[in-house]
Protein backbone atom coordinates (compact mmCIF):
# COMPACT_ATOMS: atom_id res chain seq x y z
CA UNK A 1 20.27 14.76 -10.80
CA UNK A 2 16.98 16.55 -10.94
CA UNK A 3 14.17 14.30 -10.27
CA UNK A 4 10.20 14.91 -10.05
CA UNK A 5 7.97 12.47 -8.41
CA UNK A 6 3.97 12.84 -9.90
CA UNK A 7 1.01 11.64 -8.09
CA UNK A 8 -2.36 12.48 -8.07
CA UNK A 9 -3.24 12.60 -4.37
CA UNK A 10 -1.24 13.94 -1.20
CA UNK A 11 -0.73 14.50 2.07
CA UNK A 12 -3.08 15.58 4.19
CA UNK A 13 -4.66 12.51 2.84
CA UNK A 14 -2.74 9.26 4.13
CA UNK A 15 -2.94 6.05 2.04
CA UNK A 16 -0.21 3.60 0.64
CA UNK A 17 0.54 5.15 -2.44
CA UNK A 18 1.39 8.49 -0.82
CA UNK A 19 3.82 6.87 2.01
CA UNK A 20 5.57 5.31 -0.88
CA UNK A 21 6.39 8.77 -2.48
CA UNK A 22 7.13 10.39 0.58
CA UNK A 23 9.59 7.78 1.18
CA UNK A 24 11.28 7.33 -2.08
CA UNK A 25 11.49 11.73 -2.04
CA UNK A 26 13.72 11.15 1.16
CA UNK A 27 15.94 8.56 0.11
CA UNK A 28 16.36 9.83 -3.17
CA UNK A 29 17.59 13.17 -1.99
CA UNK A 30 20.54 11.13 -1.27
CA UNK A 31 21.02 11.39 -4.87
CA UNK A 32 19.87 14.85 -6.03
CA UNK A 33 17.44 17.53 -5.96
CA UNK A 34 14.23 15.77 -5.55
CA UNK A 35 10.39 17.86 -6.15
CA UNK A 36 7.21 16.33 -5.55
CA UNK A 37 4.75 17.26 -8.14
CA UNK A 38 0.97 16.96 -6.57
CA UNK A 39 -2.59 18.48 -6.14
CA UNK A 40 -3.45 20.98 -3.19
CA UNK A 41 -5.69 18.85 -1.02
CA UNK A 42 -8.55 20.55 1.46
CA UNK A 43 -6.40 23.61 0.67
CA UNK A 44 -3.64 22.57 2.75
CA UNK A 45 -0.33 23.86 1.42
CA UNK A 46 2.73 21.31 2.25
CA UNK A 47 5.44 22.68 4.23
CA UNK A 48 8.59 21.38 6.26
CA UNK A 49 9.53 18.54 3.93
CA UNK A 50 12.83 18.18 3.22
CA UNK A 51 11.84 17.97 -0.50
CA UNK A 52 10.13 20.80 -2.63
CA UNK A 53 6.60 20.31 -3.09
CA UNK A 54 5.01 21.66 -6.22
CA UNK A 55 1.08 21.95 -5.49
CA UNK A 56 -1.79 22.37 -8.48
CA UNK A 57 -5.87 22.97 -8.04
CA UNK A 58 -7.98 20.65 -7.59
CA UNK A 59 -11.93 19.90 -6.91
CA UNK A 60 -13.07 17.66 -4.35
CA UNK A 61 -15.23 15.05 -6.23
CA UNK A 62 -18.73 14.84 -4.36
CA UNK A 63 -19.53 11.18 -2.18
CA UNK A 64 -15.80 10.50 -3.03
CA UNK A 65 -12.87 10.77 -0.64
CA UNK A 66 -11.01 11.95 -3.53
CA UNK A 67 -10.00 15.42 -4.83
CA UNK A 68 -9.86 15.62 -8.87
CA UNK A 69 -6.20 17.23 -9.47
CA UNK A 70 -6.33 20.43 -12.11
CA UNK A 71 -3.06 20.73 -13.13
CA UNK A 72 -3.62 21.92 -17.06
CA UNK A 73 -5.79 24.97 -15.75
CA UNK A 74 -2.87 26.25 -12.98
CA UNK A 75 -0.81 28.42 -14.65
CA UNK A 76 0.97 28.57 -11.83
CA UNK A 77 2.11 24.83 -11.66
CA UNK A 78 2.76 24.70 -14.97
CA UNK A 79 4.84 27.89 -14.71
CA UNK A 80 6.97 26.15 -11.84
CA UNK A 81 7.09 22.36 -13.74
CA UNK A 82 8.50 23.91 -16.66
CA UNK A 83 11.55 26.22 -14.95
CA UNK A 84 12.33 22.71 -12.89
CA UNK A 85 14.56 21.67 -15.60
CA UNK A 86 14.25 17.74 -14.48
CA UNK A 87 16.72 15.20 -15.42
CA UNK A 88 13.93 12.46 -15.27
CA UNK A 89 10.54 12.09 -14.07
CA UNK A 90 8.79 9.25 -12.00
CA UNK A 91 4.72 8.98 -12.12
CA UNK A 92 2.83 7.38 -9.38
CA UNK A 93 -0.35 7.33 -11.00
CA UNK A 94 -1.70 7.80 -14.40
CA UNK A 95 -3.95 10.58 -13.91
CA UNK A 96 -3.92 14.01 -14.60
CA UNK A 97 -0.63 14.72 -13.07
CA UNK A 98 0.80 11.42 -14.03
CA UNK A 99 0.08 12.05 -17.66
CA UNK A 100 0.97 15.79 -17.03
CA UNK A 101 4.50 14.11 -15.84
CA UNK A 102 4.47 12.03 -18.61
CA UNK A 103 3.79 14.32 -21.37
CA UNK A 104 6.71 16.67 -20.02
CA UNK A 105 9.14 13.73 -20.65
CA UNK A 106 8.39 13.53 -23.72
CA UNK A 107 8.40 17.08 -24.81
CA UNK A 108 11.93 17.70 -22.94
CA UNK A 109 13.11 14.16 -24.34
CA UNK A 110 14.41 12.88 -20.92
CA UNK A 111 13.05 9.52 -19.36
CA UNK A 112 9.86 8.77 -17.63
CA UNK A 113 8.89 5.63 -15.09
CA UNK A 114 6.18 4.72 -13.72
CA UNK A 115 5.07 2.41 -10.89
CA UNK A 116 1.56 0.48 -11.15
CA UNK A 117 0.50 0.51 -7.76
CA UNK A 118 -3.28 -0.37 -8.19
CA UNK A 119 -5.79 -2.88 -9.92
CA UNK A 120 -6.99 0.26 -11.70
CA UNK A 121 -9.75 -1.73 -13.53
CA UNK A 122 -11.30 -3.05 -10.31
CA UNK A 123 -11.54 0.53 -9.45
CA UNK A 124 -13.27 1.47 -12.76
CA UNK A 125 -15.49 -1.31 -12.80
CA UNK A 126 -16.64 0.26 -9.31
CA UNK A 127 -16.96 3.55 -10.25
CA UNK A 128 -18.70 2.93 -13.79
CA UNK A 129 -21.75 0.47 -15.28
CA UNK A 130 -20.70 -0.81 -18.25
CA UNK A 131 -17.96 -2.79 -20.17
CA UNK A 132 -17.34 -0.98 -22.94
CA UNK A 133 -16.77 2.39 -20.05
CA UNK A 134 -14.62 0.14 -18.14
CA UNK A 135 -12.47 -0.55 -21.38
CA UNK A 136 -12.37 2.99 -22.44
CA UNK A 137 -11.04 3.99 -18.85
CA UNK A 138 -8.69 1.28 -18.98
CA UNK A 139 -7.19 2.11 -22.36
CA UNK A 140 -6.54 5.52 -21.04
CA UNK A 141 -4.58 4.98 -18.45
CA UNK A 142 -2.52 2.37 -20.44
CA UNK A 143 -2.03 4.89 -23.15
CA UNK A 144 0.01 6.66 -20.01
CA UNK A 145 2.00 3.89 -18.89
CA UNK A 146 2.74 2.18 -22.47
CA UNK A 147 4.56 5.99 -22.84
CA UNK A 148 6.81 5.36 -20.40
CA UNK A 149 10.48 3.81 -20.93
CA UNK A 150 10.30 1.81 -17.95
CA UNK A 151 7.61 0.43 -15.84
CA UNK A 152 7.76 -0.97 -11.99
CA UNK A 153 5.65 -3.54 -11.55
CA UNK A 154 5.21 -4.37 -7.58
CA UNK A 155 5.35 -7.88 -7.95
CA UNK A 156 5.58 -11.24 -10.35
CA UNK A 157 0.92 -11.30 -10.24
CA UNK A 158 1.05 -7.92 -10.96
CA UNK A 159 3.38 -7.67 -13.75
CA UNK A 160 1.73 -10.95 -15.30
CA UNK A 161 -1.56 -8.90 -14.89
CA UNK A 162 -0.81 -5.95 -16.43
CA UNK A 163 0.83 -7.30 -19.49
CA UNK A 164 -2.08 -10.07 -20.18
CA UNK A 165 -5.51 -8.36 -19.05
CA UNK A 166 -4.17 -4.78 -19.39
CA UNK A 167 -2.28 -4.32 -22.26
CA UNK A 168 1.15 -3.38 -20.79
CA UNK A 169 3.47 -3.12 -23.53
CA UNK A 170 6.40 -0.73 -22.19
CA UNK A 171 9.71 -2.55 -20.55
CA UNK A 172 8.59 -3.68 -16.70
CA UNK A 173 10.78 -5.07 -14.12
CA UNK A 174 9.86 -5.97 -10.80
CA UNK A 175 10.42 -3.30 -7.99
CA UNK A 176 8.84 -4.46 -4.81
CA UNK A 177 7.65 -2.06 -2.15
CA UNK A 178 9.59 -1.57 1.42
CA UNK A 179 9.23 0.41 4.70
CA UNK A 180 10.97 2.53 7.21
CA UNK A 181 10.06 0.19 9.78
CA UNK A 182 12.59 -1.17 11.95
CA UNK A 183 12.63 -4.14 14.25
CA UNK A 184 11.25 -3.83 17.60
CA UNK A 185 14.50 -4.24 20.35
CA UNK A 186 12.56 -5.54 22.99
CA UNK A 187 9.64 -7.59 22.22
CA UNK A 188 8.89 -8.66 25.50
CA UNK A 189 8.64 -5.38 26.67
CA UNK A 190 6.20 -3.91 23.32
CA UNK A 191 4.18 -6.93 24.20
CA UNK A 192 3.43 -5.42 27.59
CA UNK A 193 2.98 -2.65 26.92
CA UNK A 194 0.50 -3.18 24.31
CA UNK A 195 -1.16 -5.76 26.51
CA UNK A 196 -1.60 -2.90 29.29
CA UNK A 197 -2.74 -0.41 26.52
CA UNK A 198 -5.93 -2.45 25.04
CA UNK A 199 -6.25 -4.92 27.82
CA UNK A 200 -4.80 -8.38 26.50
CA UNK A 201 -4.26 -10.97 27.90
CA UNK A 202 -0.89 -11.91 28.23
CA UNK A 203 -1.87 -15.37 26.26
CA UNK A 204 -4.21 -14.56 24.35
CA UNK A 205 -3.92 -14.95 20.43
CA UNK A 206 -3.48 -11.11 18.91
CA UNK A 207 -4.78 -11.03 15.37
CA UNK A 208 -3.97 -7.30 13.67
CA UNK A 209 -5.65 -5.46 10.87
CA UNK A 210 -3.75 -2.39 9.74
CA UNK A 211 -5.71 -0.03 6.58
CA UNK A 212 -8.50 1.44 5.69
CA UNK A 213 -11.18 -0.25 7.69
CA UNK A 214 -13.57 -0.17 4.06
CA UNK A 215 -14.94 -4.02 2.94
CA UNK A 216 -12.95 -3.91 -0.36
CA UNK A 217 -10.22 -5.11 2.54
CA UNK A 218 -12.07 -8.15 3.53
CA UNK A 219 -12.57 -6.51 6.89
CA UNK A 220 -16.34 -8.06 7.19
CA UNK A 221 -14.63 -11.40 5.95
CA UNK A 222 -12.39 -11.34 9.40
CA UNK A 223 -15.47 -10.08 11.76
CA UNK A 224 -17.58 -12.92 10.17
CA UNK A 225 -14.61 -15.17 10.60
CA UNK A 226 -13.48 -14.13 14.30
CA UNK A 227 -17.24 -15.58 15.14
CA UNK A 228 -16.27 -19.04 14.25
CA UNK A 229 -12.89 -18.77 15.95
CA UNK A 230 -14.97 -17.91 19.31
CA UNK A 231 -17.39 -20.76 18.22
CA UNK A 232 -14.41 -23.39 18.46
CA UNK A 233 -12.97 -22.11 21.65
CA UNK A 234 -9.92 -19.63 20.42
CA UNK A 235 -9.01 -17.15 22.97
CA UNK A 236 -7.93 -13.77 21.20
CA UNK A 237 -8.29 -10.53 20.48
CA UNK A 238 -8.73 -8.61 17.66
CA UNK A 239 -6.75 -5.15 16.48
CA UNK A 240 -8.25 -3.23 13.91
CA UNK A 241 -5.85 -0.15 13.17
CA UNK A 242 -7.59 2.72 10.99
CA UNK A 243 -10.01 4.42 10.08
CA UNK A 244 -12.70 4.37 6.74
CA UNK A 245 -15.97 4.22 5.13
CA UNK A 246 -17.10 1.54 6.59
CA UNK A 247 -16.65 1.47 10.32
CA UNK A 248 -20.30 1.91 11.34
CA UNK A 249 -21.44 -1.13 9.22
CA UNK A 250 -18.59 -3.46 10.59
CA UNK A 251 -19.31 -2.11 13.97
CA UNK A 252 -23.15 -2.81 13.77
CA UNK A 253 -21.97 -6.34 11.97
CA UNK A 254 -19.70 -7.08 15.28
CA UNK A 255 -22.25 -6.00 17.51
CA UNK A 256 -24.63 -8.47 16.14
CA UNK A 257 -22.54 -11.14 16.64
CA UNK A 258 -21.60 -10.35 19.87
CA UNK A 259 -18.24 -10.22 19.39
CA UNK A 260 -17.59 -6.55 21.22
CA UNK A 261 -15.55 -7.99 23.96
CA UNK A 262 -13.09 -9.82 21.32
CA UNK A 263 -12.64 -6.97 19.20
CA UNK A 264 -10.27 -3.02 19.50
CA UNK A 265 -10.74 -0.43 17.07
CA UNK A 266 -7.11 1.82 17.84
CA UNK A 267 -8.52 4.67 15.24
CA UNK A 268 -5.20 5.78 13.19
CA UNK A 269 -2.02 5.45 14.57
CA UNK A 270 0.62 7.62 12.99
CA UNK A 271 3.53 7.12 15.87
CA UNK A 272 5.89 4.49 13.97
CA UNK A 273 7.12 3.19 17.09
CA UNK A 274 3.18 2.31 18.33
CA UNK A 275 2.78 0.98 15.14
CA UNK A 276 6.17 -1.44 15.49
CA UNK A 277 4.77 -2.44 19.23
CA UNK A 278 1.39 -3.51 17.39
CA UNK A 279 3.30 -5.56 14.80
CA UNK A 280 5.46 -7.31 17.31
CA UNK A 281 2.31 -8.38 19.73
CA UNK A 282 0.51 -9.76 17.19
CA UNK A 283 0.70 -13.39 16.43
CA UNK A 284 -0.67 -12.81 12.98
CA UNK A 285 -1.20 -10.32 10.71
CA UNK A 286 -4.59 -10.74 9.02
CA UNK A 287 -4.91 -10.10 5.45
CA UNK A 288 -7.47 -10.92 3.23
CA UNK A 289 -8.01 -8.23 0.83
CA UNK A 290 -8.42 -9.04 -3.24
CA UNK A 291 -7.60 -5.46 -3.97
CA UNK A 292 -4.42 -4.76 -2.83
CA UNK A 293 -1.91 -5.14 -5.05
CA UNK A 294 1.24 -4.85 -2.59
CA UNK A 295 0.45 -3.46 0.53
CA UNK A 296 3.18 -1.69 2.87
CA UNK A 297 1.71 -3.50 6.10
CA UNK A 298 2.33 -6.83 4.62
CA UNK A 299 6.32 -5.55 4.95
CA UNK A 300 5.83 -3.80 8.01
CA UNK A 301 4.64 -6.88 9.67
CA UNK A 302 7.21 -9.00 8.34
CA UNK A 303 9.87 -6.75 9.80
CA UNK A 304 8.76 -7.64 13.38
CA UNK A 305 8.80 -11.16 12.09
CA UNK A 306 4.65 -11.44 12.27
CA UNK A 307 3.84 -13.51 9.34
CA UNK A 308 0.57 -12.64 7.41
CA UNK A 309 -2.71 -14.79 6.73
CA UNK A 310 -3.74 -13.66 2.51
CA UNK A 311 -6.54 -15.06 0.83
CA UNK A 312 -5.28 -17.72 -1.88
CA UNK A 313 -4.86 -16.07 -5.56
CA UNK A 314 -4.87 -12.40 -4.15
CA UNK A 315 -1.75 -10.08 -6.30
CA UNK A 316 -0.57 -9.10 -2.92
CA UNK A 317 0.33 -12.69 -2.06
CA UNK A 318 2.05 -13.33 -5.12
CA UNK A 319 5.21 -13.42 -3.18
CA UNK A 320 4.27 -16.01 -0.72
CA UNK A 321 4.07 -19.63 -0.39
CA UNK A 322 1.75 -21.16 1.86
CA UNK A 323 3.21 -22.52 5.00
CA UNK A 324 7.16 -21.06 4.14
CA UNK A 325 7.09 -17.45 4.61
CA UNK A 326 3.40 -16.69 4.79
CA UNK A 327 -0.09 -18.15 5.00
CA UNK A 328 -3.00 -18.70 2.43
CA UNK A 329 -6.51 -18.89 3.02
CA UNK A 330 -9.27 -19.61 1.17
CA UNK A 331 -11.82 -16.37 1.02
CA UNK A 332 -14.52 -17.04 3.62
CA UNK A 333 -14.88 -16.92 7.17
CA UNK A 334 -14.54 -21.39 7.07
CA UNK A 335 -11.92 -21.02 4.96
CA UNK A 336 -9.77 -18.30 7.18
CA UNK A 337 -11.00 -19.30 10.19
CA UNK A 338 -9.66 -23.21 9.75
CA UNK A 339 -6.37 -21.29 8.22
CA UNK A 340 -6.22 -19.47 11.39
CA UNK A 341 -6.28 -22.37 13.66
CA UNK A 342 -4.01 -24.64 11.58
CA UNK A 343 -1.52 -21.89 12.08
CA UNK A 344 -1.59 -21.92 15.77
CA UNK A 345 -1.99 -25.23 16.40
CA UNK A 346 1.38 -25.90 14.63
CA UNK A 347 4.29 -24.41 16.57
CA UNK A 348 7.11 -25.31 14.43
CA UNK A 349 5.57 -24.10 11.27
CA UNK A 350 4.56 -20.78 12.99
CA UNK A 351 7.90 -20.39 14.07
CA UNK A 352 9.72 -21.11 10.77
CA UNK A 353 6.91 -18.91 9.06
CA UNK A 354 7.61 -16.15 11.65
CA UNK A 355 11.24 -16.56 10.60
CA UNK A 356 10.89 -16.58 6.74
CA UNK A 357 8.46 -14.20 6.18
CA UNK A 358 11.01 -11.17 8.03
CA UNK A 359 13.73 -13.15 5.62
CA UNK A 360 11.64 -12.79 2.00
CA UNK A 361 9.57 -9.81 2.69
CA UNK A 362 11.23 -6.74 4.99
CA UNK A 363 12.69 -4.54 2.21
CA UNK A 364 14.03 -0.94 3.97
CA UNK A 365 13.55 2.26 1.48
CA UNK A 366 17.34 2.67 1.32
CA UNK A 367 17.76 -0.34 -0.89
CA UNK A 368 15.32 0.06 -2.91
CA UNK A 369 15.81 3.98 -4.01
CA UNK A 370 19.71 2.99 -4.69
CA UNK A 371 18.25 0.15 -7.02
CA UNK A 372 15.66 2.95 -8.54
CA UNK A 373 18.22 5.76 -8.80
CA UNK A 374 20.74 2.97 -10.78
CA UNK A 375 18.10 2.75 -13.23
CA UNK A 376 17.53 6.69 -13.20
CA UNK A 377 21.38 6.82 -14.20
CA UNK A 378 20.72 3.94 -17.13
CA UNK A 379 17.92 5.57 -18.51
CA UNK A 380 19.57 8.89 -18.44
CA UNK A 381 22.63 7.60 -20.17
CA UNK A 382 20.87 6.18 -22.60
CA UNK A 383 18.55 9.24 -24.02
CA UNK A 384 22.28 11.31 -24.31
């Protein structure tokens, strides 16, 4: 089977979105020749993946950390899509390459899917004044996935989203994220070492941030709320893992609550294993964004059996149920903050939550990609 896998950003940028490709490229060479169909990013050429890697132009877009893909004006890339002879083709994005993707499915008469990884309208209405620009956008992008013959919806809020705010009229099924992440052997001996590393005490309370450090996370929401926790006499320390546009403002914001002592900023960690060790010291996982719509550190916590903290009606917490395999908050620093210490003043529901949330939310890649690449076969079968 000939697959290609279309996104609209790459590697050497890192987000969630781009991990997911990578890792469903990997597995799914399992299955068949596998290329990777992407813009050329800060004109870094990728090399030494075990997939092929099919690069077009792009433009960096100015005050946005963002490159706008060119693939219709590389004759190159279209020169190499169109001797790739695919069997089907999987978008990650609706874009120019995704709707490149898309529109070569079509013309060859094989199958296209797509996966809705993003609250694209929250990202419009950011980017654009106006309702009737936000609707044109929208429709747009919809035009792209209502073309396809199957679409992956991440979870149960964001296939109910899509198909009553957005418009989604193509087949969706549920196809939930996972990771490569695997759990930690020896906890007690992660826990020390991270301890040593960042200077923890060996009781204190570890809460963990792991993303973009950028306030469309809620990453001001924790500061604001880790102020109240010291307030009311909680002994911890905060882990915030990443880099983004907003570090110096959420630096000068902890600052001026004097909460510099209580508070690590890693930078990006890249090393899985650190990342594991982080997971498995923390005694939550702190998650508050609105945005997301199913984040890969939600699963990579779970796999060390860390249980997450979401704000209440957030997509990416569409999975959980307060108090069984995850925790909801209400969005602001009270509301977290009393979440917080509710949690850890309850041993036997942080302990069955630990327990539950590794149970309903670790997913590895390998499962996942068979499940995809069964459906690759279906659809296949079906346009003969």
């Amino acid at each position: 089977m000939r697959i290609g896998l279309f996104i609209d950003t790459f590697y050497p940028m890192v987000d969630g979105v781009i991990n997911v490709v990578d890792n469903y490229a990997k597995e799914l060479l399992n299955y068949g020749e596998v290329t990777v169909f992407c813009p050329l990013i800060n004109d870094t050429r990728i090399e030494n993946t075990p997939y092929k890697v099919v690069q077009c132009n792009s433009i960096a877009v100015k005050g946005l950390d963002y490159s706008l893909p060119l693939p219709n004006f590389d004759a190159k890339f279209l020169k190499q899509l169109n001797k790739s002879n695919l069997d089907i083709v999987h978008i990650h994005s609706p874009f120019t390459v995704g709707e490149l993707g898309k529109n070569y499915a079509k013309r060859k008469k094989i199958p296209v899917v797509a996966t809705i990884h993003s609250q694209f309208r929250q990202d419009f209405e950011r980017a654009v004044k106006g309702k009737v620009a936000v609707d044109i956008m929208t429709s747009i992008i919809m035009k792209t996935f209502n073309g396809c013959d199957l679409c992956y919806a991440l979870n149960e809020g964001m296939k109910s989203l899509y198909a009553k705010e957005y418009g989604l009229t193509a087949p969706c099924i549920i196809r939930q994220n996972a990771t490569s992440h695997t759990p930690v052997e020896n906890k007690s001996l992660a826990k020390k070492e991270i301890n040593d590393l960042y200077k923890i005490g060996e009781n204190q309370k570890v809460f963990l941030f792991v993303g973009r450090i950028n306030f469309l996370k809620g990453v001001d929401l924790i500061v604001n709320t880790l102020e109240i926790l010291r307030d009311k006499g909680v002994d911890f320390k905060m882990l915030f893992v990443g880099t983004g546009q907003d570090e110096t403002p959420l630096n000068e914001l902890i600052d001026r609550l004097l909460l510099r002592d209580r508070v690590v900023f890693t930078g990006k960690i890249t090393d899985k294993s650190m990342l594991e060790k982080l997971y498995a010291r923390a005694d939550l996982f702190v998650f508050p964004s609105k945005y997301d719509a199913n984040s890969l550190v939600q699963i990579e916590s779970a796999c060390q059996s860390t249980p997450t903290v979401f704000s209440r009606g957030a997509i990416t917490a569409s999975q959980i149920t307060d108090g069984e395999n995850g925790f909801l908050a209400e969005y602001s620093p009270d509301g977290l903050a009393n979440k917080i210490i509710e949690i850890i003043s309850d041993t036997p529901l942080y302990e069955r939550v630990c327990k539950n949330a590794k149970r309903d939310l670790y997913k590895n890649w390998k499962t996942v990609v068979y499940e995809t690449y069964l459906d690759y076969e279906r659809l296949i079968r079906q346009k003969e």
